[in-house]
Protein backbone atom coordinates (compact mmCIF):
# COMPACT_ATOMS: atom_id res chain seq x y z
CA UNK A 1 5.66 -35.28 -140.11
CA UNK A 2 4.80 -31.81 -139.18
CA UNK A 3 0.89 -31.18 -137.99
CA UNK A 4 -0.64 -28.22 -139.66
CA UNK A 5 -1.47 -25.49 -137.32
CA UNK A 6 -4.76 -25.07 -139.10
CA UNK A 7 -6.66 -25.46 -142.04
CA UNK A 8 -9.43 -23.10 -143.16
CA UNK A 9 -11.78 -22.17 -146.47
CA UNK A 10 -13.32 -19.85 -147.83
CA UNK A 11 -15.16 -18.34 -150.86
CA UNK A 12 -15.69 -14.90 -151.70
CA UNK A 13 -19.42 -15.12 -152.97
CA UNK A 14 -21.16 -11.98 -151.63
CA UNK A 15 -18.81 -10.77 -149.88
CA UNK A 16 -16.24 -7.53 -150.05
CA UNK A 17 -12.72 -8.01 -150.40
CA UNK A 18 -12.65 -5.82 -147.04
CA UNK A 19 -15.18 -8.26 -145.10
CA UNK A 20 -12.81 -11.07 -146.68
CA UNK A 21 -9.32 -9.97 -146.06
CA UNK A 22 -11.00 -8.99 -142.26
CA UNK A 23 -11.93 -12.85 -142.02
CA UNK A 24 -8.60 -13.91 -143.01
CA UNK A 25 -6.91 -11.50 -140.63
CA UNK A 26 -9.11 -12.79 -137.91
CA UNK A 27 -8.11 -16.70 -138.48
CA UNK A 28 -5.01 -15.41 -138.58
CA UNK A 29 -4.37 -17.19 -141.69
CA UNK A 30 -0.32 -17.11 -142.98
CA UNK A 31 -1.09 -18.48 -146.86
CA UNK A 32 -3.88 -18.34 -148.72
CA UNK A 33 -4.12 -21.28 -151.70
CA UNK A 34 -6.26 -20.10 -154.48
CA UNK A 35 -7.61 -23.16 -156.20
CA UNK A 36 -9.75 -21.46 -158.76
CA UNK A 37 -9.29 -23.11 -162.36
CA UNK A 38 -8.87 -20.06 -163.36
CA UNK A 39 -7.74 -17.21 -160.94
CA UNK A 40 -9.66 -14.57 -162.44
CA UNK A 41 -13.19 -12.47 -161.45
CA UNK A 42 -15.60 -9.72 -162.65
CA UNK A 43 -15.62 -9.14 -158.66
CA UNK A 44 -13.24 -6.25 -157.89
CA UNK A 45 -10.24 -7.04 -156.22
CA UNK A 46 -10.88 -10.87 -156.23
CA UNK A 47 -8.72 -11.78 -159.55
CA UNK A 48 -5.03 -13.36 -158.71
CA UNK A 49 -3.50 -9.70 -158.50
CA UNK A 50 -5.39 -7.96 -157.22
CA UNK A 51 -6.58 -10.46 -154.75
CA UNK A 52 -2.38 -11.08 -153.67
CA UNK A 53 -2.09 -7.62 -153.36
CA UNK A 54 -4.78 -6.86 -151.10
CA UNK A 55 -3.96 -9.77 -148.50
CA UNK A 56 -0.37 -9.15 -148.47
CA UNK A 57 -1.63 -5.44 -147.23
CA UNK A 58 -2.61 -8.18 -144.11
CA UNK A 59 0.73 -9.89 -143.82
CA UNK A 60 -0.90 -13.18 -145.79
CA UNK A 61 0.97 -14.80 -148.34
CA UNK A 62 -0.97 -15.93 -151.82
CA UNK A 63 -0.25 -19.31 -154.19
CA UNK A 64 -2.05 -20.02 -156.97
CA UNK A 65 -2.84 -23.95 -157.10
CA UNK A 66 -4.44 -23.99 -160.68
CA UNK A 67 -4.25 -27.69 -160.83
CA UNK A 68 -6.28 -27.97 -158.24
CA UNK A 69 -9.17 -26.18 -159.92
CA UNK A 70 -12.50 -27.46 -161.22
CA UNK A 71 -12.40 -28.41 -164.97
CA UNK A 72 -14.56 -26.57 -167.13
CA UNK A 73 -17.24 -29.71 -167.10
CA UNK A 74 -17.48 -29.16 -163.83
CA UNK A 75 -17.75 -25.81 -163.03
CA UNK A 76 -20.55 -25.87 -165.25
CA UNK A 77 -22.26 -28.38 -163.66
CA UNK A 78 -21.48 -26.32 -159.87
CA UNK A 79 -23.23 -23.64 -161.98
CA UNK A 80 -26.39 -25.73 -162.73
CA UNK A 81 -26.02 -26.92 -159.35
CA UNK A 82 -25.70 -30.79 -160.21
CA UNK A 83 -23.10 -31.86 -157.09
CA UNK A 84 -23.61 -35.63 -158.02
CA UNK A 85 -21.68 -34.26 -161.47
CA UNK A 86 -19.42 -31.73 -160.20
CA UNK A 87 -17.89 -34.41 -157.42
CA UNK A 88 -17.50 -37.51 -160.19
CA UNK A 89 -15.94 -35.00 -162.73
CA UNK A 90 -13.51 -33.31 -159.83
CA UNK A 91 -12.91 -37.12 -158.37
CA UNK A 92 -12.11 -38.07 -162.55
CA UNK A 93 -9.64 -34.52 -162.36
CA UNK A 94 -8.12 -35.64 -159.02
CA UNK A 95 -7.08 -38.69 -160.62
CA UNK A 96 -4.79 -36.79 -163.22
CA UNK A 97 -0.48 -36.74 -162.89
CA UNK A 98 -1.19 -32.85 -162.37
CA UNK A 99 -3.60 -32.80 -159.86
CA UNK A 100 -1.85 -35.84 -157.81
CA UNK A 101 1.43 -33.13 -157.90
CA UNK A 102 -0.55 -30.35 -156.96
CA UNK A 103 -2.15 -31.75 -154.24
CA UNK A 104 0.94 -33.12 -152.70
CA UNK A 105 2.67 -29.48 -153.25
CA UNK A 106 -0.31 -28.50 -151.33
CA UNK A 107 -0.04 -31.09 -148.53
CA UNK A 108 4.15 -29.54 -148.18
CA UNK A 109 2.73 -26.02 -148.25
CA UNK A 110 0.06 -26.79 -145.37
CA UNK A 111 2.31 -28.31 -143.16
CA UNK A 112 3.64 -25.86 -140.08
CA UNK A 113 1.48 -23.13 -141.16
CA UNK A 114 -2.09 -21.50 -141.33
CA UNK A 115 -3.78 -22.37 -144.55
CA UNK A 116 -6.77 -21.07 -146.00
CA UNK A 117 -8.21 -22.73 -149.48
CA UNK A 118 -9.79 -20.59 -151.65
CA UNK A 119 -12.54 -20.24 -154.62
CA UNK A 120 -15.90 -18.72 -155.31
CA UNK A 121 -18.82 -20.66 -153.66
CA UNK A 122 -19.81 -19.02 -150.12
CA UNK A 123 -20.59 -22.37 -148.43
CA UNK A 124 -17.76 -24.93 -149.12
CA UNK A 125 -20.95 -27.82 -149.44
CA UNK A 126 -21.47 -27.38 -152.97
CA UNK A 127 -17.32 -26.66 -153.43
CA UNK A 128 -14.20 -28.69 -154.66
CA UNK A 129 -12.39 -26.96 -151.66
CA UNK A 130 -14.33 -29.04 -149.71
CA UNK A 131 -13.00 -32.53 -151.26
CA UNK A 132 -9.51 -30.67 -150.61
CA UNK A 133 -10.07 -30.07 -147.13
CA UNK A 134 -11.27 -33.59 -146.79
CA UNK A 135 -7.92 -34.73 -148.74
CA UNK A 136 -5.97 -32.72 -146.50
CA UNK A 137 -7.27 -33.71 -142.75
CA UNK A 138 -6.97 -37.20 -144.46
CA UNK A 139 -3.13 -36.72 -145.26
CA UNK A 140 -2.45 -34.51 -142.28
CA UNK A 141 -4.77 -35.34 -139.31
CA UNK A 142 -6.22 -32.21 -138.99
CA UNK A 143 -9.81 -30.43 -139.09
CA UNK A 144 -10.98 -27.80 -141.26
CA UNK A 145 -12.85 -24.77 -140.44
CA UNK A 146 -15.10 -23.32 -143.20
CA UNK A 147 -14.99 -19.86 -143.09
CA UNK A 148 -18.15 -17.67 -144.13
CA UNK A 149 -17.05 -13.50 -144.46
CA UNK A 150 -19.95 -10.97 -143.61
CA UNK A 151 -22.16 -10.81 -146.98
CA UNK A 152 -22.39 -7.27 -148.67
């Protein structure tokens, strides 16, 4: 099997999409996975167009992993910041035919190349990207590096 050069996260809570796309640049990250539920914002330039468009200004590729994202049970608990009940509703979502695909499209799409998973939360701790991570330096044998962009 192929090692993963690197993996990386990230979240674009208070943040700009320059200080972002500058912290992307500077992992030299090749993809970026978004696995937001749903891949849209009220932040400016961080909905699925938008977003694409502004890292591929950077030479970094975009995929949109919607499987991967939080159910709406559970991003409503992240939002009343209840972890114990965001991690058993994401374990319940992991568990599904379409999340089990997903996350093996992701493990083919990590492999050989610098990957950075994305969604909202600044700190991955209180994130599903951080169960992904886990999932992936489980599958691959790799670390993760949680990246944090300069705040506004």
């Amino acid at each position: 099997m192929t090692r993963v050069t690197d993996l990386f996260t990230i979240g674009y809570e208070q943040t700009t999409p320059a200080a972002f796309q500058a912290q992307l640049s500077g992992a030299k990250v090749g993809l970026l996975v978004d696995v937001r539920a749903v891949a849209a914002s009220r932040r400016p330039g961080f909905s699925k167009t938008a977003l694409a468009a502004g890292i591929a200004e950077h030479g970094i590729a975009y995929v949109h992993l919607r499987a991967l994202g939080t159910p709406a049970d559970g991003r409503a608990a992240a939002r009343k910041g209840d972890v114990a009940s965001l991690w058993r509703i994401y374990e319940a979502h992991l568990a599904t035919p379409a999340a089990r695909e997903a996350l093996d499209e992701l493990t083919a799409l990590a492999q050989g190349r610098r990957i950075c998973l994305l969604c909202f939360e600044r700190h991955a701790e209180g994130c599903h990207r951080l169960r992904l991570a886990q999932i992936l330096c489980e599958r691959l044998d790799v670390p993760v590096t949680h990246l944090v962009p300069d705040p506004f």
